[in-house]
N, C-alpha and C. Protein backbone atom coordinates (compact mmCIF):
# COMPACT_ATOMS: atom_id res chain seq x y z
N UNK A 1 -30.82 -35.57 1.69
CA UNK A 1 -29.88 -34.47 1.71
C UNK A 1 -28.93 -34.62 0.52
N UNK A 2 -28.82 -33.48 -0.20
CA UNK A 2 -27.21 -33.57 -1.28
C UNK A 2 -26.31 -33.80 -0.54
N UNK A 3 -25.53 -34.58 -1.57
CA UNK A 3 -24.71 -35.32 -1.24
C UNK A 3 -23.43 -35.13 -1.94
N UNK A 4 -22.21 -34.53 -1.94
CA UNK A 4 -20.68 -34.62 -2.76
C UNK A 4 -19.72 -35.38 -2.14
N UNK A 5 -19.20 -36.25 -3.26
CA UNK A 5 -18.47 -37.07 -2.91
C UNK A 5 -18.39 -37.73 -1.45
N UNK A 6 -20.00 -38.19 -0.98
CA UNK A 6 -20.31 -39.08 -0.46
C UNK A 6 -20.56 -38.32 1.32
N UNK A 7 -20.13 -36.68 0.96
CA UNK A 7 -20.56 -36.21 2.21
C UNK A 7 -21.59 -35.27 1.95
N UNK A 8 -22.05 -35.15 3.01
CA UNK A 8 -23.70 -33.87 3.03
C UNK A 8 -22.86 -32.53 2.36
N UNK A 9 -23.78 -31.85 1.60
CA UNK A 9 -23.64 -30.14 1.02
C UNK A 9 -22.93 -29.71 2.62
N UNK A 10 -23.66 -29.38 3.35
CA UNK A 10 -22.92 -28.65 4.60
C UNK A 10 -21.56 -28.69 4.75
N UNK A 11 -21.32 -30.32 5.04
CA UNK A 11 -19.94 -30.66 5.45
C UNK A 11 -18.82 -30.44 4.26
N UNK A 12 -18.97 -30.53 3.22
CA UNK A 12 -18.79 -29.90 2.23
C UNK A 12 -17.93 -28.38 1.98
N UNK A 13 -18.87 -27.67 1.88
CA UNK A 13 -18.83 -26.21 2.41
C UNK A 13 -18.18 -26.03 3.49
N UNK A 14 -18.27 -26.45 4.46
CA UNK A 14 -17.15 -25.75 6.02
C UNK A 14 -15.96 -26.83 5.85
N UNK A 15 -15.58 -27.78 4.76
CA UNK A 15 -14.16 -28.25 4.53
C UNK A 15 -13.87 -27.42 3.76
N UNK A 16 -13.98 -26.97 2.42
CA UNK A 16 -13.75 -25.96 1.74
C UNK A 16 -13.48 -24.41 2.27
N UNK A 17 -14.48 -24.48 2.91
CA UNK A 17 -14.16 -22.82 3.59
C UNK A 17 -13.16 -22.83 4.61
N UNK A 18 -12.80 -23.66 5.10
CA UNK A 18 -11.78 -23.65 6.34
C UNK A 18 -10.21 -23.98 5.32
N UNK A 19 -10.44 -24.70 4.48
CA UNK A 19 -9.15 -24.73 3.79
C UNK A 19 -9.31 -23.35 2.54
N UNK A 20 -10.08 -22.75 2.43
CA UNK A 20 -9.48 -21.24 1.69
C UNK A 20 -9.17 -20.41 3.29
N UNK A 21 -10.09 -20.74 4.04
CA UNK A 21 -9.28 -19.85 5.56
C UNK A 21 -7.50 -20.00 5.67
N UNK A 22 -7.37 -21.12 5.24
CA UNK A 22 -6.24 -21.54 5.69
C UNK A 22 -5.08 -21.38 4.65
N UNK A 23 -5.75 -21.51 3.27
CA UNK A 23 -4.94 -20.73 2.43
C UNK A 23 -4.43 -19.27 2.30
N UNK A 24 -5.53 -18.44 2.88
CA UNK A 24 -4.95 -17.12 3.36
C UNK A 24 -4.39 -16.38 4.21
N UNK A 25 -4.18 -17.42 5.18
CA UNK A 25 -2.82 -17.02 6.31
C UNK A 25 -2.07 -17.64 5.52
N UNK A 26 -2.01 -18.47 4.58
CA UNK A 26 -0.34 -18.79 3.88
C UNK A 26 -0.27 -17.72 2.88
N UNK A 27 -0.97 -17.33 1.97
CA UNK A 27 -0.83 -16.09 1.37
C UNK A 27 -2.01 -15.18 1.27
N UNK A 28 -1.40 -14.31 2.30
CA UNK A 28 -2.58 -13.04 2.36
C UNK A 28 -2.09 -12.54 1.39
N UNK A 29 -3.68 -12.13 1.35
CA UNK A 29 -3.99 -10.67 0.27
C UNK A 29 -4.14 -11.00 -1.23
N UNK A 30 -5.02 -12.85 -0.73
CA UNK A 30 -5.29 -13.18 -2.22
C UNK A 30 -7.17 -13.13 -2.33
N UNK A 31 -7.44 -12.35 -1.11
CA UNK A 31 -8.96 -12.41 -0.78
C UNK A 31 -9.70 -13.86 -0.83
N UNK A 32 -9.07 -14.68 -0.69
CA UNK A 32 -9.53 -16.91 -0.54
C UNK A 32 -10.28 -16.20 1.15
N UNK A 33 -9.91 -15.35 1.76
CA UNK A 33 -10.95 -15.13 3.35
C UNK A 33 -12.23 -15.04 3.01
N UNK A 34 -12.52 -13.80 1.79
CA UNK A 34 -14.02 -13.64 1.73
C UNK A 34 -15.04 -14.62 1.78
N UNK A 35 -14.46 -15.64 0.65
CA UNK A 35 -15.40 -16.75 0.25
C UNK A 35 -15.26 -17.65 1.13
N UNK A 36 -13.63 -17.85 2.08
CA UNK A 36 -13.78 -18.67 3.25
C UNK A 36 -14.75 -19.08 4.32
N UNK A 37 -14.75 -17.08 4.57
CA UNK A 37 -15.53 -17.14 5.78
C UNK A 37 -17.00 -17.62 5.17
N UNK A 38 -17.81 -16.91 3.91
CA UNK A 38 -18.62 -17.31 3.39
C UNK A 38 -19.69 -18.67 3.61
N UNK A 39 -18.17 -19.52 3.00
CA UNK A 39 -18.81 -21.19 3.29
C UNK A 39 -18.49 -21.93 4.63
N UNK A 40 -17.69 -21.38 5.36
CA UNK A 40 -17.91 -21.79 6.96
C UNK A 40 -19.10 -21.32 7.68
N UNK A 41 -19.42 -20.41 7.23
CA UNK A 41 -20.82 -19.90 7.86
C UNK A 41 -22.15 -20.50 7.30
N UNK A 42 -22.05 -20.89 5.92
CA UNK A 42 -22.94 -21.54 5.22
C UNK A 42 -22.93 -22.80 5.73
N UNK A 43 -21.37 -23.33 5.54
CA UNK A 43 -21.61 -25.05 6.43
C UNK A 43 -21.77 -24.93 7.46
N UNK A 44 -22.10 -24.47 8.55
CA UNK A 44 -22.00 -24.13 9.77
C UNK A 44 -23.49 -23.98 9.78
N UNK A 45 -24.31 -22.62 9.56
CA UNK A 45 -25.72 -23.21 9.03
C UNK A 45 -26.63 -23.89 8.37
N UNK A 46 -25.66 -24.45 7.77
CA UNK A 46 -26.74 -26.06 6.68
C UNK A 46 -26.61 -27.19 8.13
N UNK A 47 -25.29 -27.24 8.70
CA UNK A 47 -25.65 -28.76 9.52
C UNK A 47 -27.03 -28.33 10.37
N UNK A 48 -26.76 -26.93 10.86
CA UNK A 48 -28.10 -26.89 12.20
C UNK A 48 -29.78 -26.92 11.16
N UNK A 49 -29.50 -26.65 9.74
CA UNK A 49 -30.71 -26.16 9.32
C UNK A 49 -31.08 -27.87 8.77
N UNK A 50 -29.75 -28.43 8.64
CA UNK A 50 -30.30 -29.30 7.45
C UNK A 50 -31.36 -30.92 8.49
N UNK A 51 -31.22 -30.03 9.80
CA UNK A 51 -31.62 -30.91 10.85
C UNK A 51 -33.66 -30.93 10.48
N UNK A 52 -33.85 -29.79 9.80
CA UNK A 52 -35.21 -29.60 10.01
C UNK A 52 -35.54 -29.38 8.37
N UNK A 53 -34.80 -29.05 6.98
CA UNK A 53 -34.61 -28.74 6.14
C UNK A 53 -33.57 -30.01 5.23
N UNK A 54 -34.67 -30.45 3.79
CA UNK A 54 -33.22 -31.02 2.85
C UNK A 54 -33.78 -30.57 2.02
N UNK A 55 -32.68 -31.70 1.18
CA UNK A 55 -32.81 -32.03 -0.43
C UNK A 55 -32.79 -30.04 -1.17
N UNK A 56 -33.57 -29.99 -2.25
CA UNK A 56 -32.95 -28.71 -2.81
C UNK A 56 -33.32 -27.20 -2.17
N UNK A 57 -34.53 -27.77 -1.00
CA UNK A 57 -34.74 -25.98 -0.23
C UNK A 57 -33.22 -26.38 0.36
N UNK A 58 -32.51 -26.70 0.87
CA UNK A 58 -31.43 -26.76 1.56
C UNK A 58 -29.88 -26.18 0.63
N UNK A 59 -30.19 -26.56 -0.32
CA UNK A 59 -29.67 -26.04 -1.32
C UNK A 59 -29.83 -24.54 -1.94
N UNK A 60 -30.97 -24.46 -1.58
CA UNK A 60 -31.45 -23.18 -1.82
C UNK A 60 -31.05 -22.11 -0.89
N UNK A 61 -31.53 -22.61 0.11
CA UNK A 61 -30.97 -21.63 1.15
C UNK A 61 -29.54 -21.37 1.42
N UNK A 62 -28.81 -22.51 1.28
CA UNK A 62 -27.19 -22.42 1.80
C UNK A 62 -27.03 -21.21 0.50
N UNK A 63 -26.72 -21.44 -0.54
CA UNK A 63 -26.39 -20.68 -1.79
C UNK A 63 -26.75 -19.14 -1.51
N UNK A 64 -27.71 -19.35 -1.17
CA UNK A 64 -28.60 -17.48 -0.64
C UNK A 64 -27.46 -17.33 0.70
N UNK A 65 -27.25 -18.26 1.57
CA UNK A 65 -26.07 -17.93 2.65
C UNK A 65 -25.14 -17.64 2.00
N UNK A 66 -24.27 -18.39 1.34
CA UNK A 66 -23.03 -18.22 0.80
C UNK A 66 -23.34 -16.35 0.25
N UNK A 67 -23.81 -16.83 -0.51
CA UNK A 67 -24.21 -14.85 -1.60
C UNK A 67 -23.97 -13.84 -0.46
N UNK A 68 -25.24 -14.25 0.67
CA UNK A 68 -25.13 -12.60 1.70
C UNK A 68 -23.94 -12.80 2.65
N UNK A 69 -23.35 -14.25 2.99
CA UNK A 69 -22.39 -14.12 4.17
C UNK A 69 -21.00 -13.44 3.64
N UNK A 70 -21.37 -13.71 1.84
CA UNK A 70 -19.87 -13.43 1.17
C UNK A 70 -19.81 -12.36 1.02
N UNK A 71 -21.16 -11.32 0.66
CA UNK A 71 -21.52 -9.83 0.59
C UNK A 71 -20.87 -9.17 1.50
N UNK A 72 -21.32 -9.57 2.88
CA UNK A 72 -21.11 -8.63 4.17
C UNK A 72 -19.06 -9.38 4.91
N UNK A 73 -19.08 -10.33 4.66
CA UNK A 73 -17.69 -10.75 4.34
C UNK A 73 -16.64 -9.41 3.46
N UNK A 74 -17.34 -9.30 2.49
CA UNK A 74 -16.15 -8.69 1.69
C UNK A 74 -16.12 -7.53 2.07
N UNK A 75 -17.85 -6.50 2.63
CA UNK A 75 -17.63 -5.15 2.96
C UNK A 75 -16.99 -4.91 3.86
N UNK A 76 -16.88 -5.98 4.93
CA UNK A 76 -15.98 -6.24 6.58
C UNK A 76 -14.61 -5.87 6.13
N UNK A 77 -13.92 -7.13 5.16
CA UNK A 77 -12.79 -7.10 4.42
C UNK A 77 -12.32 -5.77 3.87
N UNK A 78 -13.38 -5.08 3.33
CA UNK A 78 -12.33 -3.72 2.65
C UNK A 78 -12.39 -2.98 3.50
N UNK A 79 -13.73 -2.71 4.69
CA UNK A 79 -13.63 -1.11 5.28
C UNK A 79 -12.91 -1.66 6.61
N UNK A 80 -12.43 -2.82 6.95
CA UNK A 80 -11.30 -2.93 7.99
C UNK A 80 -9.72 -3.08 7.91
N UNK A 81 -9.38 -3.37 6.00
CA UNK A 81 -8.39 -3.03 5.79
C UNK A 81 -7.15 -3.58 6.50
N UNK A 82 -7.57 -5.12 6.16
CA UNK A 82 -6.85 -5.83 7.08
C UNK A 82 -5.47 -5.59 6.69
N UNK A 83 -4.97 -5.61 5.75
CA UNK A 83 -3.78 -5.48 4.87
C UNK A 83 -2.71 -3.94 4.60
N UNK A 84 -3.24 -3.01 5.54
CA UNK A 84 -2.73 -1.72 5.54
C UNK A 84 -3.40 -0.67 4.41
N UNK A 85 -3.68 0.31 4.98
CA UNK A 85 -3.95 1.70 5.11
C UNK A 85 -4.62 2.37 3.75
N UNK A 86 -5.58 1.60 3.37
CA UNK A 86 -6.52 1.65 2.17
C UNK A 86 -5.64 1.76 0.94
N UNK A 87 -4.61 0.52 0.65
CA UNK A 87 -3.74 0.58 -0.26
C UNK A 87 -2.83 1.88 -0.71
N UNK A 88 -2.04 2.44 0.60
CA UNK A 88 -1.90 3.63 0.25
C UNK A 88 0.07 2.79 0.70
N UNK A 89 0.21 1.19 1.00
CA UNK A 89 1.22 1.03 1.68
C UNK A 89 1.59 0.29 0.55
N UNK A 90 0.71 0.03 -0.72
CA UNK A 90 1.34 -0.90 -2.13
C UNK A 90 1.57 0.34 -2.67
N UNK A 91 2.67 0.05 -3.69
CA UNK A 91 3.41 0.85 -4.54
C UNK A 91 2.79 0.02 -5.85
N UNK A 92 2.42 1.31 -6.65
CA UNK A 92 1.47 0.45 -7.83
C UNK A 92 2.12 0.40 -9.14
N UNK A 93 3.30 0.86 -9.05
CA UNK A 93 4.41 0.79 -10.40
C UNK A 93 6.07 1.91 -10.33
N UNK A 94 6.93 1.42 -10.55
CA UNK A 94 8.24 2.30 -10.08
C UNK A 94 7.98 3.80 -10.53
N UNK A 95 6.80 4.46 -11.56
CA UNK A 95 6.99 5.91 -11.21
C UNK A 95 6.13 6.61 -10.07
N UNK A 96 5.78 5.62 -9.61
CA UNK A 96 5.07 6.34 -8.45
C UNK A 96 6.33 6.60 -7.20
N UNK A 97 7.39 5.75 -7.39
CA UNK A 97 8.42 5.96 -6.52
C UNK A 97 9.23 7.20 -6.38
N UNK A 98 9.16 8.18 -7.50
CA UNK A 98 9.59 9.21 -8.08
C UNK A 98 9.23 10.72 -6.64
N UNK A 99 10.32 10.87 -6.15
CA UNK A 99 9.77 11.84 -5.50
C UNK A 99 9.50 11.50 -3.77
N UNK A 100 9.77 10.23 -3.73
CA UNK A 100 9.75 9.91 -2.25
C UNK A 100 10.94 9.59 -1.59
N UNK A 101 10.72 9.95 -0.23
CA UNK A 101 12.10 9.75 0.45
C UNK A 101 12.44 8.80 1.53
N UNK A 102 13.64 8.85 2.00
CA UNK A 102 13.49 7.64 2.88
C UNK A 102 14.83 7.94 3.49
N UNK A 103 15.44 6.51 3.84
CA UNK A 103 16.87 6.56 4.47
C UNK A 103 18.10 5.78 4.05
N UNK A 104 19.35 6.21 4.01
CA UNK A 104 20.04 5.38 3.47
C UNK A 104 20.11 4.13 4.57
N UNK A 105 20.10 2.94 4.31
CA UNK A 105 20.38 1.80 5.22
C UNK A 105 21.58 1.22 5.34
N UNK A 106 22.06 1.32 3.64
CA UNK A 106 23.51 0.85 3.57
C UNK A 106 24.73 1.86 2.76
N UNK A 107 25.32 2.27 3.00
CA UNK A 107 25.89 3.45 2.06
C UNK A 107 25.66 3.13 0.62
N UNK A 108 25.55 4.41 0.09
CA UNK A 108 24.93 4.78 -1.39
C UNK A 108 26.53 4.86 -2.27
N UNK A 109 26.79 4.35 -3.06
CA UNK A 109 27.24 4.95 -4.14
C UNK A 109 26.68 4.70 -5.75
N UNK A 110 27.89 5.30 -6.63
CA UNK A 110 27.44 5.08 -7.64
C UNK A 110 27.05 3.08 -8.66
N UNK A 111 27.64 2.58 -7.46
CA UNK A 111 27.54 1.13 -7.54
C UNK A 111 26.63 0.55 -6.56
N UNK A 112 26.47 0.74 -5.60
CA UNK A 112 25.96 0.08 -4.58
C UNK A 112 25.27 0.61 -3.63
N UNK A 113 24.73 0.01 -2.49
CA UNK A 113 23.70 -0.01 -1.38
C UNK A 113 22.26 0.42 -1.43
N UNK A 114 21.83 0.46 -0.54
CA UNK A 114 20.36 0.33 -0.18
C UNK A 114 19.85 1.64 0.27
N UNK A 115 18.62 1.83 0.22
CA UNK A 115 17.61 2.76 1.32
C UNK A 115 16.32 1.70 1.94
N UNK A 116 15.50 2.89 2.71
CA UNK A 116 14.38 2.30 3.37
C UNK A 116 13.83 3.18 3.03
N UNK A 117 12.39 3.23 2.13
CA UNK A 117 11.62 4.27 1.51
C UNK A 117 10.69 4.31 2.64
N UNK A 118 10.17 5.56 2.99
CA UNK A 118 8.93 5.87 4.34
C UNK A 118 7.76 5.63 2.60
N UNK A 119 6.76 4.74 3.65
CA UNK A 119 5.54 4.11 2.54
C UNK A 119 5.88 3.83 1.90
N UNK A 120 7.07 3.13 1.55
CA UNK A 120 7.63 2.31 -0.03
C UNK A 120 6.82 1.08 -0.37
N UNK A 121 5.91 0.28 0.52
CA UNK A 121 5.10 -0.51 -0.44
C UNK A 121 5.36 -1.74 1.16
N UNK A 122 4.69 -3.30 0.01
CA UNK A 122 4.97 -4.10 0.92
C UNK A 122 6.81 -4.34 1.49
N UNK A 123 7.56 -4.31 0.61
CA UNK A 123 8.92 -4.27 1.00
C UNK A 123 9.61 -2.99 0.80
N UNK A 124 9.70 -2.45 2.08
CA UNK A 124 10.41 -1.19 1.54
C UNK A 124 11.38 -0.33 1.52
N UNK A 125 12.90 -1.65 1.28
CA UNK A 125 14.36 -2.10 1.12
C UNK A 125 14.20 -1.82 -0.35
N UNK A 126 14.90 -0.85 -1.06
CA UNK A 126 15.61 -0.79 -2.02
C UNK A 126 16.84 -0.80 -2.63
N UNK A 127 17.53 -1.58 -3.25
CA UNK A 127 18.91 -0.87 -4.04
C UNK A 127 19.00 0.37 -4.66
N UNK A 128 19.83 0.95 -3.97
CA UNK A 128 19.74 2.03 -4.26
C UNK A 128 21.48 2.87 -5.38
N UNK A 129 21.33 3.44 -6.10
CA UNK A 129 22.54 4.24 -6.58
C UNK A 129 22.57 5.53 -6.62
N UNK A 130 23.61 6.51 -6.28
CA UNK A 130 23.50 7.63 -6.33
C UNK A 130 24.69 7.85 -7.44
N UNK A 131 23.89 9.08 -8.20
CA UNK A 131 25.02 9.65 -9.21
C UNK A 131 26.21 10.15 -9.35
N UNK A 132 27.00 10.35 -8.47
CA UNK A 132 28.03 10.74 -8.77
C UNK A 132 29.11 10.54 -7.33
N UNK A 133 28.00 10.74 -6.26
CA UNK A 133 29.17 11.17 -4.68
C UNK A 133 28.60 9.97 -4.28
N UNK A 134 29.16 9.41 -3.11
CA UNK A 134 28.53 8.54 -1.61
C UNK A 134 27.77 9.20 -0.91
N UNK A 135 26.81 8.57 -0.71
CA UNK A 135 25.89 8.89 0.75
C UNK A 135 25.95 8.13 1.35
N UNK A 136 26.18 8.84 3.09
CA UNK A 136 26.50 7.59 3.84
C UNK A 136 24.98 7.71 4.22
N UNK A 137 25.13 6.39 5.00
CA UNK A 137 24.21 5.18 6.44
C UNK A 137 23.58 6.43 7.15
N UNK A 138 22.43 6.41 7.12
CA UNK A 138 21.18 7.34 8.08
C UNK A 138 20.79 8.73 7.24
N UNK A 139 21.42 8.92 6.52
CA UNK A 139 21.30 10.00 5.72
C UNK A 139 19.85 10.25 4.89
N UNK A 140 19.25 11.40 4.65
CA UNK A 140 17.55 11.06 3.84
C UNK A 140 18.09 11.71 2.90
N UNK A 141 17.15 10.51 1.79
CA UNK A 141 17.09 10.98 0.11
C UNK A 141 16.13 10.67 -0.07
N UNK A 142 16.08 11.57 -1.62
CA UNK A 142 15.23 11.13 -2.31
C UNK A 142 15.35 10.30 -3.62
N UNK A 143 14.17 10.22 -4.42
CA UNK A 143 14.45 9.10 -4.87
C UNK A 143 14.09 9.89 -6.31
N UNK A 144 15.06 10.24 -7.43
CA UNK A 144 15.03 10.98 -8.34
C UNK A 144 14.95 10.21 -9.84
N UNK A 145 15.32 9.23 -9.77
CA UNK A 145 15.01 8.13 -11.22
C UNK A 145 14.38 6.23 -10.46
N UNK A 146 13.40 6.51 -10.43
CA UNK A 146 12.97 4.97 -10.04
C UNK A 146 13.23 3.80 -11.03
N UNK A 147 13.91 4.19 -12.27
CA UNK A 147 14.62 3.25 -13.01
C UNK A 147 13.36 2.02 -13.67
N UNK A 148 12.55 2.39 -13.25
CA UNK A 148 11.84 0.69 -13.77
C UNK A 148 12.26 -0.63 -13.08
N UNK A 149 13.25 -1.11 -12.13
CA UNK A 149 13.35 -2.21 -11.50
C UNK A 149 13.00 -1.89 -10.02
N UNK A 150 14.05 -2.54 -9.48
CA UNK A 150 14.18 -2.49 -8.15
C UNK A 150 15.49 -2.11 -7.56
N UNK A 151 16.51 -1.29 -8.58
CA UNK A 151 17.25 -0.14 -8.47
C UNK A 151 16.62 0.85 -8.50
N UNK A 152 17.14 1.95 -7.77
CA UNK A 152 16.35 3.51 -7.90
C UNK A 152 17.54 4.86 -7.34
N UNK A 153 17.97 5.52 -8.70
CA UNK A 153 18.96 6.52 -8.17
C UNK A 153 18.27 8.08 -7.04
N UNK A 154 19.15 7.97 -6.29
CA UNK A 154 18.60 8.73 -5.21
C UNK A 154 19.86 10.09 -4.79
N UNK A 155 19.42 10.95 -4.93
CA UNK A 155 19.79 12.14 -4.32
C UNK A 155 19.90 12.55 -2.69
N UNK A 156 20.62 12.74 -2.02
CA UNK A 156 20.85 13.39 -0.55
C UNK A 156 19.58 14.49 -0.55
N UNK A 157 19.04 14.58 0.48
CA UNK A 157 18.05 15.81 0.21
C UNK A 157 19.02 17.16 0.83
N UNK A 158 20.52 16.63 1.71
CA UNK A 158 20.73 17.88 1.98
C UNK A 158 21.55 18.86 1.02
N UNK A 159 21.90 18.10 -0.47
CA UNK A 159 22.54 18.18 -1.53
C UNK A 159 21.28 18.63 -2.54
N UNK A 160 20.21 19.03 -2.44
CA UNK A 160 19.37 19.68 -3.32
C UNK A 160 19.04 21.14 -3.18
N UNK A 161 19.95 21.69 -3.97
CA UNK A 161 19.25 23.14 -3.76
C UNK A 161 18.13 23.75 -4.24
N UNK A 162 17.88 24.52 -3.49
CA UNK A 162 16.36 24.78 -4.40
C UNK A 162 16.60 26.32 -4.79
N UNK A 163 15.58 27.16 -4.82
CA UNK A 163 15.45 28.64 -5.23
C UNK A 163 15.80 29.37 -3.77
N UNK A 164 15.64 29.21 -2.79
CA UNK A 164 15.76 29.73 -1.90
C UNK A 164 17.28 29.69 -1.45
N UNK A 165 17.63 28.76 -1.78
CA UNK A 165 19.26 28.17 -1.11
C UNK A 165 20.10 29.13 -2.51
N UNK A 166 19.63 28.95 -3.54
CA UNK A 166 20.48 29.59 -4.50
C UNK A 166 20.27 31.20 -4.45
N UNK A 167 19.34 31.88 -3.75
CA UNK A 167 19.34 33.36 -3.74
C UNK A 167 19.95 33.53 -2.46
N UNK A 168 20.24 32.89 -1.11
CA UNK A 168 20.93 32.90 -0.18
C UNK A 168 22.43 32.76 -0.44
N UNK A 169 22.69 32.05 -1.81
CA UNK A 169 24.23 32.24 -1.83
C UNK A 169 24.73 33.06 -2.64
N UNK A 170 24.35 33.58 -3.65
CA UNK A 170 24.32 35.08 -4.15
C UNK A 170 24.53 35.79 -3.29
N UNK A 171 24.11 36.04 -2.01
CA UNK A 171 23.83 37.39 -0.93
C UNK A 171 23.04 37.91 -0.97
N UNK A 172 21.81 37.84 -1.48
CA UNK A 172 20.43 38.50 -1.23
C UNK A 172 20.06 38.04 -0.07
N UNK A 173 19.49 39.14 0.57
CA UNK A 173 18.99 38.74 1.89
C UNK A 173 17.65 38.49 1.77
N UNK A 174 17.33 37.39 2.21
CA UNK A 174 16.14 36.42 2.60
C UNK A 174 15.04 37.28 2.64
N UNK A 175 15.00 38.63 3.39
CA UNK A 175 13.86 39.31 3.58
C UNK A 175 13.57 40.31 2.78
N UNK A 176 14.42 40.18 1.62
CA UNK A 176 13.98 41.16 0.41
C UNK A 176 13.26 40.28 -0.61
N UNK A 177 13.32 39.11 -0.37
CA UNK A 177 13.02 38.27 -1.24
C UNK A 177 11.35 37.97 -1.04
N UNK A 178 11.00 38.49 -0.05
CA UNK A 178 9.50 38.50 0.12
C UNK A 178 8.99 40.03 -0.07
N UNK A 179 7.71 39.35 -0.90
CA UNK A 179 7.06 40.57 -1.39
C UNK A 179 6.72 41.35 -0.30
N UNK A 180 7.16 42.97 -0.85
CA UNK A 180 6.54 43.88 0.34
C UNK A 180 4.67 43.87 0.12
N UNK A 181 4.11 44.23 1.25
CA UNK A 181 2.64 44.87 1.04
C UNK A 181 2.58 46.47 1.77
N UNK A 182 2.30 47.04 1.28
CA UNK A 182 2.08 48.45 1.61
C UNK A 182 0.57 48.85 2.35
N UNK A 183 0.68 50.05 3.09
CA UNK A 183 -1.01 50.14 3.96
C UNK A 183 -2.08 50.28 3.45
N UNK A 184 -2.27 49.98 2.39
CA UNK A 184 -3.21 50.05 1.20
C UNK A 184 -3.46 48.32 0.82
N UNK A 185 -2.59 47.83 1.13
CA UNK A 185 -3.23 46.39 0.98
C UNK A 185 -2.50 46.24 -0.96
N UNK A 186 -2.14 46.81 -1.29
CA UNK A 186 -1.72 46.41 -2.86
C UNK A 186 -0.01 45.85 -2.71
N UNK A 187 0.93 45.28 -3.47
CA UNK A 187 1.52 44.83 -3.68
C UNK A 187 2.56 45.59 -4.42
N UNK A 188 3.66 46.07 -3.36
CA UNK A 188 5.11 46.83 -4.35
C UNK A 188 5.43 46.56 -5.75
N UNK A 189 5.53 47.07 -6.53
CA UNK A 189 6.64 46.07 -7.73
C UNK A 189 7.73 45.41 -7.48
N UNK A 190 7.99 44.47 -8.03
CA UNK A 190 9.52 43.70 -7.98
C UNK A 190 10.53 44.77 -8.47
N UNK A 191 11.83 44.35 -8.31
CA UNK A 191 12.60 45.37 -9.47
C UNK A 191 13.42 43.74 -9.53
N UNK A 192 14.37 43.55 -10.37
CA UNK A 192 15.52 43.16 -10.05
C UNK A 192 16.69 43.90 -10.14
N UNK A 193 17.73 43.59 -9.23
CA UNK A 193 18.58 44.05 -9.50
C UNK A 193 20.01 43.33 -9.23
N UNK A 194 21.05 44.00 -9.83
CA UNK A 194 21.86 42.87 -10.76
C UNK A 194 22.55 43.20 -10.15
């Protein structure tokens, strides 16, 4: 039987694979599971095989284990997504932060506090600054300059007006503001008027 550092190939393999097992409950999400499980299953079938099987078919075969146990290992690994929600819960660079909202956690000002971004990533506590006013504690913003760090200036969402809020304070009424259709199915003209 091969032999490393004075123990059989098998035993070998399921020390190795149990200590990358064990490296990846200390840091997940460095994929050390795939190849873990891999060679625990390989050492695990070389001791029973190597009972009837040595020398290099044994070798041969474990290696062909390792290859397919690590194959069907890794497809397990991505389509069960041990790590959250087909990477949709990592944030893959601060402009992707641009545009998402969340909650204030700690009051906002132009110096200080925090939010909690909804899907902000693995941590998703930010420092947060707002431009000009305070936002208090529970309040939702958004997040309007992601800054490049792990500051990010954020806007009140109930402090954003949009087109609709700004023709409501003019005094146009809301229901002129939608296009008429006539019994013909065609479309009025606009007019404006001043």
């Amino acid at each position: 039987m091969v032999e490393i550092l004075g123990e059989s190939l098998p035993v070998v393999l399921l020390v190795v694979g149990v200590i990358l097992a064990v490296a990846e409950a200390i840091a997940p999400g460095a994929h050390l599971i795939v190849l873990g499980v891999a060679l625990i299953v390989a050492g695990l079938a070389g001791l029973v095989l190597g009972q009837f099987i040595g020398g290099i078919a044994l070798s041969a075969v474990l290696a062909m284990l390792v290859l397919l146990i690590g194959g069907v290992a890794l497809f397990a690994y991505r389509e069960l997504d041990l790590y959250g929600g087909k990477g949709t819960a990592r944030t893959s660079d601060s402009d992707s932060l641009k545009g998402r909202t969340g909650r204030v956690t700690e009051r906002v000002t132009p110096t200080s506090g925090e939010i909690k971004l909804e899907s902000g990533g693995f941590n998703p506590n930010y420092a947060a600054r707002s431009f000009d006013s305070e936002i208090p504690e529970g309040e939702e913003v958004i997040v309007v300059d992601p800054g490049g760090g792990n500051v990010v200036r954020v806007e009140s969402l109930g402090a954003i007006e949009d087109e609709i809020d700004r023709e409501l304070a003019r005094g146009r009424d809301p229901e002129e503001a939608v296009d008429a259709v006539d019994p013909a199915g065609e479309r009025e003209p606009e007019y404006e008027t001043g």
